[in-house]
N, C-alpha and C. Protein backbone atom coordinates (compact mmCIF):
# COMPACT_ATOMS: atom_id res chain seq x y z
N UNK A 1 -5.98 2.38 -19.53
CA UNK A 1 -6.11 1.81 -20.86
C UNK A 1 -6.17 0.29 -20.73
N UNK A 2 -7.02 -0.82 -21.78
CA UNK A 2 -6.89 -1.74 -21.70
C UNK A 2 -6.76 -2.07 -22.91
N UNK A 3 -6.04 -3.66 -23.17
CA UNK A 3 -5.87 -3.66 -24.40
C UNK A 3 -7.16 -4.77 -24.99
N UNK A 4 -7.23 -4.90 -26.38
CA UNK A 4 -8.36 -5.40 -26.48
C UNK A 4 -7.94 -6.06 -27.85
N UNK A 5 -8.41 -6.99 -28.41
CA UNK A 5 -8.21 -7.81 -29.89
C UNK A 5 -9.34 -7.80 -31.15
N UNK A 6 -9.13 -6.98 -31.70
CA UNK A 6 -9.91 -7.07 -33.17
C UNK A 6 -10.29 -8.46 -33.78
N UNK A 7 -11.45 -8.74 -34.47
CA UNK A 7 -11.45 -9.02 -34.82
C UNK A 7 -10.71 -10.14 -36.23
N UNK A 8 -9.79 -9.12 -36.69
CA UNK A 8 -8.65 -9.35 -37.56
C UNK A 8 -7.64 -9.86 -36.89
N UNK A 9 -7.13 -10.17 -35.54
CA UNK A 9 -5.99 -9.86 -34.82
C UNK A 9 -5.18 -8.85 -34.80
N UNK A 10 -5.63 -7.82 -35.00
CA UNK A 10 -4.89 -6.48 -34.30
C UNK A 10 -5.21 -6.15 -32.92
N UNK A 11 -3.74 -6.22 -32.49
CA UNK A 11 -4.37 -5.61 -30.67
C UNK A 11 -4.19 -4.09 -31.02
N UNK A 12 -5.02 -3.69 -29.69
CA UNK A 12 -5.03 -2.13 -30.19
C UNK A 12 -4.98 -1.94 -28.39
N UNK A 13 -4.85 -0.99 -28.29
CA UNK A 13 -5.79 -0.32 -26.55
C UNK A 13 -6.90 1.15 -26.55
N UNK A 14 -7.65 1.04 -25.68
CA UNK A 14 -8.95 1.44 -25.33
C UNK A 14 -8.95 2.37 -24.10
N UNK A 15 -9.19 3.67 -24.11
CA UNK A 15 -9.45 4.18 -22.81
C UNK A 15 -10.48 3.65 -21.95
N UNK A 16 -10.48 2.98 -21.16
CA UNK A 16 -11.51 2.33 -20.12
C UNK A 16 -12.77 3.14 -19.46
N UNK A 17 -12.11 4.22 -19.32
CA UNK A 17 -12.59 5.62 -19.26
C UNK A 17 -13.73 6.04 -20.35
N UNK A 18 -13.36 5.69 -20.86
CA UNK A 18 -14.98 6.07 -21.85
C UNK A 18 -15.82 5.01 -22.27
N UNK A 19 -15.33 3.94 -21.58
CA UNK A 19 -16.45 2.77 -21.97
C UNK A 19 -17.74 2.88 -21.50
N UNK A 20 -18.92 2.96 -22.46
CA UNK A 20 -20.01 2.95 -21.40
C UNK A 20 -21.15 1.45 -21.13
N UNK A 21 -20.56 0.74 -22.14
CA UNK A 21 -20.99 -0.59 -21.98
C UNK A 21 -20.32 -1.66 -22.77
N UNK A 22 -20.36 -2.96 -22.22
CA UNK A 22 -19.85 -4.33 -23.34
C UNK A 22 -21.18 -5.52 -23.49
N UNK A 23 -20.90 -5.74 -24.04
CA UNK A 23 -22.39 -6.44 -24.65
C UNK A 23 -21.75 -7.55 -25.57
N UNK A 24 -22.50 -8.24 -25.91
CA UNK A 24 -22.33 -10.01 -26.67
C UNK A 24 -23.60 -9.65 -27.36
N UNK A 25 -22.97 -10.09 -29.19
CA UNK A 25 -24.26 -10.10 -30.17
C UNK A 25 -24.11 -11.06 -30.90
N UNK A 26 -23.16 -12.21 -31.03
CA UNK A 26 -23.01 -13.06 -29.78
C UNK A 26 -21.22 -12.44 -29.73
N UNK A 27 -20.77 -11.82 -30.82
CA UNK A 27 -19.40 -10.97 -30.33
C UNK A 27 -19.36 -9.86 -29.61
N UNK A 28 -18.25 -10.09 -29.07
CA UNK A 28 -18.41 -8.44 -27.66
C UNK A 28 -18.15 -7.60 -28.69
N UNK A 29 -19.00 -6.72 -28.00
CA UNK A 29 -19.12 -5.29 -28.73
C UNK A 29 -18.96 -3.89 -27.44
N UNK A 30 -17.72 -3.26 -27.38
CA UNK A 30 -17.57 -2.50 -26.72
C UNK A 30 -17.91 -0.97 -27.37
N UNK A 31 -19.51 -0.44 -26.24
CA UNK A 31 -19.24 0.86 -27.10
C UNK A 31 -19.08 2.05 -25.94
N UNK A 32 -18.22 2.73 -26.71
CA UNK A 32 -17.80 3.90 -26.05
C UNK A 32 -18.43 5.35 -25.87
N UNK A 33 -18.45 6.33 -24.55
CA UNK A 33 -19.47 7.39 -24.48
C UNK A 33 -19.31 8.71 -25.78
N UNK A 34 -18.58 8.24 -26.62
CA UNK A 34 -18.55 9.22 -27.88
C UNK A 34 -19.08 8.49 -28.87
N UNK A 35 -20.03 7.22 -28.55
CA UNK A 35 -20.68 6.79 -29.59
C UNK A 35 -19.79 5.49 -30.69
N UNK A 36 -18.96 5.61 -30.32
CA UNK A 36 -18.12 4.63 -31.24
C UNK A 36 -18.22 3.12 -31.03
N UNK A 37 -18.37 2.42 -31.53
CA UNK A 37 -18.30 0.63 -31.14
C UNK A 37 -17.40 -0.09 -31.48
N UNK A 38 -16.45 -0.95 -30.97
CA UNK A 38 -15.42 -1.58 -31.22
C UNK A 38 -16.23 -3.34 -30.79
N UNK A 39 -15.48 -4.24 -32.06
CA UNK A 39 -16.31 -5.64 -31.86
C UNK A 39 -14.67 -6.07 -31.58
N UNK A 40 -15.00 -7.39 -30.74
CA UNK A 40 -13.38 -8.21 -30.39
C UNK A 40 -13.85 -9.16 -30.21
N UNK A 41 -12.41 -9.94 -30.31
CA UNK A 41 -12.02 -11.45 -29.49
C UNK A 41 -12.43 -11.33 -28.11
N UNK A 42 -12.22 -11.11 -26.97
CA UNK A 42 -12.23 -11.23 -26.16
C UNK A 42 -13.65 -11.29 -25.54
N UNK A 43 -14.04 -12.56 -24.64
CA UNK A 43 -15.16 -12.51 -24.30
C UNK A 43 -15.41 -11.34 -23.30
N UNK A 44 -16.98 -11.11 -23.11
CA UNK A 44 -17.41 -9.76 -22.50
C UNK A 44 -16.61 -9.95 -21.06
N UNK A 45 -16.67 -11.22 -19.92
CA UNK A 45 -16.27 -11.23 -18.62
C UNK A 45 -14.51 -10.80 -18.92
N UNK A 46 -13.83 -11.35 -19.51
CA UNK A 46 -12.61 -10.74 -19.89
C UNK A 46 -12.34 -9.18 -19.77
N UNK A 47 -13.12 -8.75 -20.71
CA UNK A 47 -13.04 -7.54 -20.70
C UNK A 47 -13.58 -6.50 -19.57
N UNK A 48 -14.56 -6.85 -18.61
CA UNK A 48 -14.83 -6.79 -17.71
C UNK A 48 -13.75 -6.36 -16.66
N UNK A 49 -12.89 -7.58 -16.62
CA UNK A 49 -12.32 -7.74 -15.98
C UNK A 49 -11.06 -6.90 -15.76
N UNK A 50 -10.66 -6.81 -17.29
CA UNK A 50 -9.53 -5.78 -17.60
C UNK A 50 -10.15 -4.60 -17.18
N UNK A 51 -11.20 -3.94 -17.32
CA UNK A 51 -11.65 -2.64 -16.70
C UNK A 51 -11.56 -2.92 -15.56
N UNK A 52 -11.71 -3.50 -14.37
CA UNK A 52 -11.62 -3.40 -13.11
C UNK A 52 -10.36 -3.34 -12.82
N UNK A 53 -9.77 -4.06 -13.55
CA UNK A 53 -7.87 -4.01 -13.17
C UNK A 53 -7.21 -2.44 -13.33
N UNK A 54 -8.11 -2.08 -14.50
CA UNK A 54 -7.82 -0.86 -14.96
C UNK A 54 -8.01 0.25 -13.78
N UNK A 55 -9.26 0.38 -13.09
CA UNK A 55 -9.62 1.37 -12.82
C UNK A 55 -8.93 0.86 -10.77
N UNK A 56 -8.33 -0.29 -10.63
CA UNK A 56 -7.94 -0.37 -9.50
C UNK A 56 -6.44 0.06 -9.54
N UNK A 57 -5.66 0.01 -10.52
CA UNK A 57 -4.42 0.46 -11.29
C UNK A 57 -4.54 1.87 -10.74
N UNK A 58 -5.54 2.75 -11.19
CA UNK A 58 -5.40 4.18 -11.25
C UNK A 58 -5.88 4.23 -9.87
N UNK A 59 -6.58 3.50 -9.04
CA UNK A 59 -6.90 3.73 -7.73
C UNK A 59 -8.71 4.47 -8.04
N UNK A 60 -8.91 4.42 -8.66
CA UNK A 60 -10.36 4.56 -9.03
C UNK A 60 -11.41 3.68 -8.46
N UNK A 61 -11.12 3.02 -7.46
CA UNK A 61 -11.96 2.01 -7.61
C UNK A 61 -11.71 2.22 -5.62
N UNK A 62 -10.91 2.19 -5.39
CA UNK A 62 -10.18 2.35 -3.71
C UNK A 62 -10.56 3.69 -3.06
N UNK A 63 -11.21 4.31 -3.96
CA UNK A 63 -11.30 5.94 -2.84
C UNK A 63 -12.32 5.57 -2.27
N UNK A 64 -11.83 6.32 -0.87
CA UNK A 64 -12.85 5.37 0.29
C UNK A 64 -13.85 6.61 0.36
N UNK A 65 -14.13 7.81 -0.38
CA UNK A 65 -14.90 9.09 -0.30
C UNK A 65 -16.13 8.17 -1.58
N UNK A 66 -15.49 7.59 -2.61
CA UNK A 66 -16.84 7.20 -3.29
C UNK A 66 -17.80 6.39 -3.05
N UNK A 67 -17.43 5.21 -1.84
CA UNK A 67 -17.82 4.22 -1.11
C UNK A 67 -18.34 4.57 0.43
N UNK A 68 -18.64 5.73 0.40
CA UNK A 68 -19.29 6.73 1.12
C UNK A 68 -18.43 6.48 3.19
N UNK A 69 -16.79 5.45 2.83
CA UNK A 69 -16.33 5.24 4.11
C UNK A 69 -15.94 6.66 5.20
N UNK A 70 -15.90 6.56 6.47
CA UNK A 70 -15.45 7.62 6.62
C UNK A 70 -13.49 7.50 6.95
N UNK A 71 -13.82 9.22 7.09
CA UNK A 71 -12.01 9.09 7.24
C UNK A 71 -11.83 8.35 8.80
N UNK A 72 -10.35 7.81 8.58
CA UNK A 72 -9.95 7.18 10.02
C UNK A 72 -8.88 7.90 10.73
N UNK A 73 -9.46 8.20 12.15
CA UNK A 73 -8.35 9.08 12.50
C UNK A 73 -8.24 8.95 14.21
């Protein structure tokens, strides 16, 4: 999950997991793979960024099977 800032100043959080893109119109606009769009404060590299934190958190990002490494033995 990352957290993210409304427009209004409400923080809220976001499954990272279903993000399928962030985009600037010239506000970030995060939309999600069920179709939904959330606009925020936070510039797009920000948010970016929080997804990578995110998905290195869960170890999503470190499996050495998706990065095609082999095992070491």
């Amino acid at each position: 999950m990352i957290q993210v800032t409304r427009l209004n100043g409400a923080v809220y959080t976001l499954n990272a997991l279903y993000i399928e893109k962030v985009e600037t119109f010239p506000d970030t606009t995060i939309t999600l793979t069920t179709g939904s769009k959330y606009v925020v404060l936070e510039p797009a590299d920000v948010v970016s960024q929080r997804i990578i934190n995110f998905y290195q958190s869960v170890q999503l990002l470190s499996n050495p099977h998706i990065w095609g490494e082999e095992d070491e033995e």
